[in-house]
N, C-alpha and C. Protein backbone atom coordinates (compact mmCIF):
# COMPACT_ATOMS: atom_id res chain seq x y z
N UNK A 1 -13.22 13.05 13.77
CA UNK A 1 -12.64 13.06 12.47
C UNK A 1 -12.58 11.68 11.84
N UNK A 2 -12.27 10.76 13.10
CA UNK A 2 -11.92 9.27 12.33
C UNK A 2 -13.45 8.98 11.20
N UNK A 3 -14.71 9.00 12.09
CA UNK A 3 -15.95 8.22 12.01
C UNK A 3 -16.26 9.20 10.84
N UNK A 4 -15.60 10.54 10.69
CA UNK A 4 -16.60 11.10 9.69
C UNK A 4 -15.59 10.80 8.12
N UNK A 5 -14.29 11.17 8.34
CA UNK A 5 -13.44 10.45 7.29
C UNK A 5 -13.77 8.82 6.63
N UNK A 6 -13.99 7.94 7.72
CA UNK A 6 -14.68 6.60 7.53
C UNK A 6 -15.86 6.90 6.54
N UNK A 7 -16.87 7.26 7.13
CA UNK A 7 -17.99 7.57 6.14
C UNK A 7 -17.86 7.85 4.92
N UNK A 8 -17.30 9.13 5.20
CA UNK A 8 -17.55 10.28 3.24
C UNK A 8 -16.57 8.60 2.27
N UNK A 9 -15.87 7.92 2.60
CA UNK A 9 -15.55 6.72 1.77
C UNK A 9 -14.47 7.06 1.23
N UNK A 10 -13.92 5.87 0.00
CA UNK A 10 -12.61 6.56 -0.93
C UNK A 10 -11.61 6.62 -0.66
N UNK A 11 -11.08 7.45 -0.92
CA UNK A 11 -9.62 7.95 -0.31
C UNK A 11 -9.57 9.14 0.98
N UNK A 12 -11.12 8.82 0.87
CA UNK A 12 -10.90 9.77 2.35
C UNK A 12 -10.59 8.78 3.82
N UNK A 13 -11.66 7.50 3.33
CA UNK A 13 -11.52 6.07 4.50
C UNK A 13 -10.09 6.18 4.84
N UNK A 14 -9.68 5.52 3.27
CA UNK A 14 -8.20 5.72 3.63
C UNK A 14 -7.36 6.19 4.40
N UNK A 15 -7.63 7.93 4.15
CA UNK A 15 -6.60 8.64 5.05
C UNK A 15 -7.05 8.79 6.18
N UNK A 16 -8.59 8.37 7.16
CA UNK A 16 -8.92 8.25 8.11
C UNK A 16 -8.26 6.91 8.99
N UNK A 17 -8.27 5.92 7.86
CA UNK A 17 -7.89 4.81 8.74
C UNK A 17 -6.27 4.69 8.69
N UNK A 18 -5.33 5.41 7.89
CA UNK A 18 -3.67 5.56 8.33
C UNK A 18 -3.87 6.52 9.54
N UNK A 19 -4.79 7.66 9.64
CA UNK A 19 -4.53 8.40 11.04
C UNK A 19 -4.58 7.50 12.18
N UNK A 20 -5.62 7.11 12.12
CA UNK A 20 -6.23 5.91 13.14
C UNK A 20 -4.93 5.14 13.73
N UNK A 21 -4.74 4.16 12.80
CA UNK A 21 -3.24 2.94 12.30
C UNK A 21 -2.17 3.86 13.22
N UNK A 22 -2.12 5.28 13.44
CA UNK A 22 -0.62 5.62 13.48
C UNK A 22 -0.79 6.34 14.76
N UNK A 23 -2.09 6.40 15.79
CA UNK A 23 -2.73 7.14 16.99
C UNK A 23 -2.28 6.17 17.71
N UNK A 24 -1.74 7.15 19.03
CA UNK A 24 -1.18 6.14 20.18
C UNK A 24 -1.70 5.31 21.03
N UNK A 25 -3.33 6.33 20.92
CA UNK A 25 -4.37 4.88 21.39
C UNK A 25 -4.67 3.65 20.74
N UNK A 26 -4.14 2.62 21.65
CA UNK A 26 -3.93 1.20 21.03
C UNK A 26 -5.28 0.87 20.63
N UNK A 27 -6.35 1.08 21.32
CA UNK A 27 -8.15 0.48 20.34
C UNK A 27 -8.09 1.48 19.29
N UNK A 28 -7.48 2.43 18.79
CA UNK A 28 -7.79 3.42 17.77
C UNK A 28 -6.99 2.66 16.93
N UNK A 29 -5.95 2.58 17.29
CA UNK A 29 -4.66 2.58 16.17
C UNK A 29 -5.01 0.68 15.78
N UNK A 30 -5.65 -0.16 16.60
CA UNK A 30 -6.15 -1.36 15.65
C UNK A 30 -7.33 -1.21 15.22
N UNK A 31 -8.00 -0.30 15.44
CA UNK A 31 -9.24 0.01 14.42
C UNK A 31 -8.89 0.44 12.83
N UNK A 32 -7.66 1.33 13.15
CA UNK A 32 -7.29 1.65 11.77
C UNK A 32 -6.27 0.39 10.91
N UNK A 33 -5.40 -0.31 11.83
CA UNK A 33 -5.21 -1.37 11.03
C UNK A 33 -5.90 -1.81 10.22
N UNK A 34 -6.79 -2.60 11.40
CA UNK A 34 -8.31 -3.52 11.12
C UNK A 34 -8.63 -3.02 9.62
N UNK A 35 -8.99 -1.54 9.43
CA UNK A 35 -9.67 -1.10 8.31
C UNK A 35 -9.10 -0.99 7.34
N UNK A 36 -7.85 -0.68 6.83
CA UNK A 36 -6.97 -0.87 6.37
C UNK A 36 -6.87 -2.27 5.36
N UNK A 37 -6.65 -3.28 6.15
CA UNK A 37 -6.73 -4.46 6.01
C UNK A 37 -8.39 -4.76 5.33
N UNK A 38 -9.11 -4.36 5.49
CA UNK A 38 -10.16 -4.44 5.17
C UNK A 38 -10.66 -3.65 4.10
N UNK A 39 -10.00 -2.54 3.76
CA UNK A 39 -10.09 -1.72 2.85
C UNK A 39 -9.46 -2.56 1.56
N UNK A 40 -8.06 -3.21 1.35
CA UNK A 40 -7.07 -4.00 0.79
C UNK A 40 -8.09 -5.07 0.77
N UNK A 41 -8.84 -5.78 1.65
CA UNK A 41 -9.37 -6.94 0.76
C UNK A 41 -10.78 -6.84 0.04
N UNK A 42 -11.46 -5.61 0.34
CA UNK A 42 -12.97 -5.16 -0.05
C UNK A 42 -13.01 -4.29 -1.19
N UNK A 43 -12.34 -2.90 -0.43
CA UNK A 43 -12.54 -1.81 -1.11
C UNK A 43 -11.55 -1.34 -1.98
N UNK A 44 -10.20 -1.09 -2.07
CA UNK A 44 -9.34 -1.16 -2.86
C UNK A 44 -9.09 -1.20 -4.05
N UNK A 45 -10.26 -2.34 -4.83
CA UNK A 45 -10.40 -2.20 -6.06
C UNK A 45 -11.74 -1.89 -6.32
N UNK A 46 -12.48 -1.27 -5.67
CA UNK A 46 -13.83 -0.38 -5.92
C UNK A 46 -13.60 1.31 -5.53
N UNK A 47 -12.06 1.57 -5.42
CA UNK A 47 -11.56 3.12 -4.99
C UNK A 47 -11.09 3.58 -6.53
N UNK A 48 -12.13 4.25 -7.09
CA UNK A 48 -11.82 4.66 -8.48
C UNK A 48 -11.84 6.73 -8.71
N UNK A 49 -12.07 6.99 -7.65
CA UNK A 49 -12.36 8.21 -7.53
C UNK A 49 -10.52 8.81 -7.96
N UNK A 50 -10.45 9.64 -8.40
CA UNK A 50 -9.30 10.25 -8.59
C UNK A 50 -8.77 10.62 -6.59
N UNK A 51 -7.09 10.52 -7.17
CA UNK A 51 -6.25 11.12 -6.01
C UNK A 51 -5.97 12.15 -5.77
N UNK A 52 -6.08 13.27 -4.99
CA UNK A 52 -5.48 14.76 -5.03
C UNK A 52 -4.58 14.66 -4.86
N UNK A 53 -3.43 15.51 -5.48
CA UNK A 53 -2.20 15.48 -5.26
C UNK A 53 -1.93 15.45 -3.75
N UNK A 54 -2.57 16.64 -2.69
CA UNK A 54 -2.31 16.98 -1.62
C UNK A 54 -2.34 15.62 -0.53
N UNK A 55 -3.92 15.20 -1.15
CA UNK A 55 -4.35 14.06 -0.57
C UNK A 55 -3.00 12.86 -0.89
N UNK A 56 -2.82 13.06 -1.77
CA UNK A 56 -1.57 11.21 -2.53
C UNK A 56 -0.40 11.35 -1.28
N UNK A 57 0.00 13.01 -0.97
CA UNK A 57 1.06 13.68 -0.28
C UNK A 57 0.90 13.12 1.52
N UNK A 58 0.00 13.24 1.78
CA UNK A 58 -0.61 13.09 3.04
C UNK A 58 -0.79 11.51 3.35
N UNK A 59 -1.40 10.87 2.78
CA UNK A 59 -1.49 9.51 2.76
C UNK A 59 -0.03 8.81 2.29
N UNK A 60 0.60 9.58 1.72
CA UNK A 60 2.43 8.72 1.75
C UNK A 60 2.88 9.08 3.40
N UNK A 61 3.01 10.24 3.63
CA UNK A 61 3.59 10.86 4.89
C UNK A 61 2.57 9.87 5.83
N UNK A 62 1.87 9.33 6.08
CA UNK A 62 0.97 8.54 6.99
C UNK A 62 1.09 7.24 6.85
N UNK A 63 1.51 6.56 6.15
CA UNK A 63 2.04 5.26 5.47
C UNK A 63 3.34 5.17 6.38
N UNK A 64 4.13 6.14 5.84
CA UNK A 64 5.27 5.88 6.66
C UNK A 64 5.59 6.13 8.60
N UNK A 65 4.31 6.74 9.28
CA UNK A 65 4.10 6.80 10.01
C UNK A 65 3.30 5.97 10.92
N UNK A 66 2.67 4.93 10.09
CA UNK A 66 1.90 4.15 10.88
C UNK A 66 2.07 2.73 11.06
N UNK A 67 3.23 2.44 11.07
CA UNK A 67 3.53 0.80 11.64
C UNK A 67 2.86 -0.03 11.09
N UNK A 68 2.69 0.19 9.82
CA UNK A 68 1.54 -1.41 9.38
C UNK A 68 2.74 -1.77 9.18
N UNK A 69 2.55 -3.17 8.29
CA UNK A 69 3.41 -4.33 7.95
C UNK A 69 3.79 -3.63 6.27
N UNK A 70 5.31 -4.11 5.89
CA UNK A 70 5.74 -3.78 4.70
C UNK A 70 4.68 -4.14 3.48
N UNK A 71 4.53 -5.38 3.56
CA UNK A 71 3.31 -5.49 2.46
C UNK A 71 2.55 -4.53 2.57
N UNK A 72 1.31 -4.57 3.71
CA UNK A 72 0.69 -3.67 3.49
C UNK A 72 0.67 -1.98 3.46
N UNK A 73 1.71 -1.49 3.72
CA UNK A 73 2.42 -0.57 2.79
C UNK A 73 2.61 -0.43 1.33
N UNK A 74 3.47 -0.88 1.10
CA UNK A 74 3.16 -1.28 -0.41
C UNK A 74 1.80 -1.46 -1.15
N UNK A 75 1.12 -2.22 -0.37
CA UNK A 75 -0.06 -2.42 -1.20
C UNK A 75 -0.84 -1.25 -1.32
N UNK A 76 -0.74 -0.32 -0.25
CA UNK A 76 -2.03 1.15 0.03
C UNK A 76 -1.25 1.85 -1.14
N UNK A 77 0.23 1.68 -1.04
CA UNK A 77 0.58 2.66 -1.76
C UNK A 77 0.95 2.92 -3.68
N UNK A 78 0.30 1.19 -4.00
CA UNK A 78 0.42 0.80 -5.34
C UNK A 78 -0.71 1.36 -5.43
N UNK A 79 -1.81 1.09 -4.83
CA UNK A 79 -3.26 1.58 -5.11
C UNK A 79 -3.36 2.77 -5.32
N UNK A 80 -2.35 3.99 -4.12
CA UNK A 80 -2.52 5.46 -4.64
C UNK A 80 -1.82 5.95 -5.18
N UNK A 81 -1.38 5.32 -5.86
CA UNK A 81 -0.02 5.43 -7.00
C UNK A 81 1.02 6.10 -6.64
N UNK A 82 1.71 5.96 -5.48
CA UNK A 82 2.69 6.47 -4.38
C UNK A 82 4.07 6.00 -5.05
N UNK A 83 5.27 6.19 -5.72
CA UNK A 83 6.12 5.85 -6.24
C UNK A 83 7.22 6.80 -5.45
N UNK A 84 8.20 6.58 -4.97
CA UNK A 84 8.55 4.88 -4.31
C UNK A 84 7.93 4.38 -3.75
N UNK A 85 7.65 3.75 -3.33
CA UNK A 85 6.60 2.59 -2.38
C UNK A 85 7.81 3.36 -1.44
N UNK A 86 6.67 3.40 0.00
CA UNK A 86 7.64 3.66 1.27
C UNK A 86 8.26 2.08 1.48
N UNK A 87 9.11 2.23 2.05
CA UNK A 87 9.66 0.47 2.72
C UNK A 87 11.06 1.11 3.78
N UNK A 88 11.03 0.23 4.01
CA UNK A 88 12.06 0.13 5.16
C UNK A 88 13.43 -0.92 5.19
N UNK A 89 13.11 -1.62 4.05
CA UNK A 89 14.38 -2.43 3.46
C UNK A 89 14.88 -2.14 2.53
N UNK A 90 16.09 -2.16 2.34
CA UNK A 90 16.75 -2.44 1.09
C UNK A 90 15.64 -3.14 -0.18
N UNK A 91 15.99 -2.73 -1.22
CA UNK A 91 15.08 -4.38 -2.26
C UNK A 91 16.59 -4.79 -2.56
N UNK A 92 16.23 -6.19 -2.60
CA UNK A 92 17.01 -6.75 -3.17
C UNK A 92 17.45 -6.53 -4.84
N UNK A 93 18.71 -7.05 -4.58
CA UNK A 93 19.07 -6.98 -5.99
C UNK A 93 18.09 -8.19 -7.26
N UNK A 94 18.18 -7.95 -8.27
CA UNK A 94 17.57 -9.17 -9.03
C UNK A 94 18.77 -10.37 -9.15
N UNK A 95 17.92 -11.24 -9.01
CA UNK A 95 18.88 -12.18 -9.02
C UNK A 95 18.98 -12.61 -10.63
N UNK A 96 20.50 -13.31 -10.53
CA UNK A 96 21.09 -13.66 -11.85
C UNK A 96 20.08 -14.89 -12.52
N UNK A 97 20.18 -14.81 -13.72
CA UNK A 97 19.17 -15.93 -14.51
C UNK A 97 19.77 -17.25 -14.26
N UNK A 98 19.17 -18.11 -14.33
CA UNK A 98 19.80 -19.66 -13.64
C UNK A 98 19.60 -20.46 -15.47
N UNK A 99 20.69 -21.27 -14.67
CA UNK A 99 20.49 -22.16 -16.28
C UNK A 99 19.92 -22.60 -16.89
N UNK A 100 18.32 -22.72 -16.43
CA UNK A 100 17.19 -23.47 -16.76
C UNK A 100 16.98 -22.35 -17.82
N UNK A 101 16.83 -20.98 -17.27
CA UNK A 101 16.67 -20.33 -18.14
C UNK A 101 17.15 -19.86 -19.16
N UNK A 102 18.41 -20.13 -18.96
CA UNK A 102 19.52 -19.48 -20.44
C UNK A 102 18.93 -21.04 -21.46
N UNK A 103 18.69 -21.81 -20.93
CA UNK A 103 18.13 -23.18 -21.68
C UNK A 103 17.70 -22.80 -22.28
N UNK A 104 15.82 -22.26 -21.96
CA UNK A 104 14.81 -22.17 -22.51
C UNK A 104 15.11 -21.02 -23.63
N UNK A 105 15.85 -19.94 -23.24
CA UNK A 105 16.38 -18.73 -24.30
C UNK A 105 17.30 -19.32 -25.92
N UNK A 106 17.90 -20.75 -25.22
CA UNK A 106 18.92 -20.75 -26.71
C UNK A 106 17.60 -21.70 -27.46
N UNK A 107 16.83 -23.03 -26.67
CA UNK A 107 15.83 -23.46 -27.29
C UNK A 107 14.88 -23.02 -27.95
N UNK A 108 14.66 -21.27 -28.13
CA UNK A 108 13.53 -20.50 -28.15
C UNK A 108 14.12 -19.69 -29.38
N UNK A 109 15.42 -19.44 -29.52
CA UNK A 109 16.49 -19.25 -30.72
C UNK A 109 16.34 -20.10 -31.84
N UNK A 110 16.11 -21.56 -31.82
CA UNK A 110 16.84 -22.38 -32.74
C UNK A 110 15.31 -22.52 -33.17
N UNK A 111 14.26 -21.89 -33.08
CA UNK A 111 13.21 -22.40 -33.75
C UNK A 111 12.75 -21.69 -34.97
């Protein structure tokens, strides 16, 4: 399944290489890292094919199952337009505007 998901390309790579990423065999499951990672710096922005819903469904549920790193979470999942981003932290709150900036706001007033 991995090698033939790999092939057909797209968002199919994709959901071949989160299966991979999240298999208890350790050479499988860094093959799917590996690709992953490689998908994010190659292919990612050459994945223009539409998402199936089922498919968007499956590839969130596999995201959150496969131990990559928070970034790269996030990142698979901005690409398949996955809202919430899975994560595992809190986000932080926004932080308060600092004075530099209330500066630049009254300087940006008086003009």
């Amino acid at each position: 399944g991995w090698r033939l998901g790999r092939a057909a390309g797209g968002w199919h790579l994709v959901e071949a290489e989160l299966r991979a990423a999240s298999d208890p065999d350790g050479a499988l499951s860094e093959l799917g890292r590996t690709g992953i990672s490689s998908w994010l710096e190659v292919g990612a922005a050459r994945t223009w094919a539409p998402l199936p819903e089922p498919q968007r469904e499956r590839i969130a549920t596999l995201l959150t199952d496969s131990g990559l790193p928070l970034a790269t979470r996030r990142a698979v999942a901005f690409h398949a337009g996955i809202d919430p981003l899975p994560d595992d932290e809190p986000r932080r709150p926004p932080q308060p505007s600092t004075h530099r900036t209330r500066r630049w706001l009254r300087l940006r007033r008086r003009d």
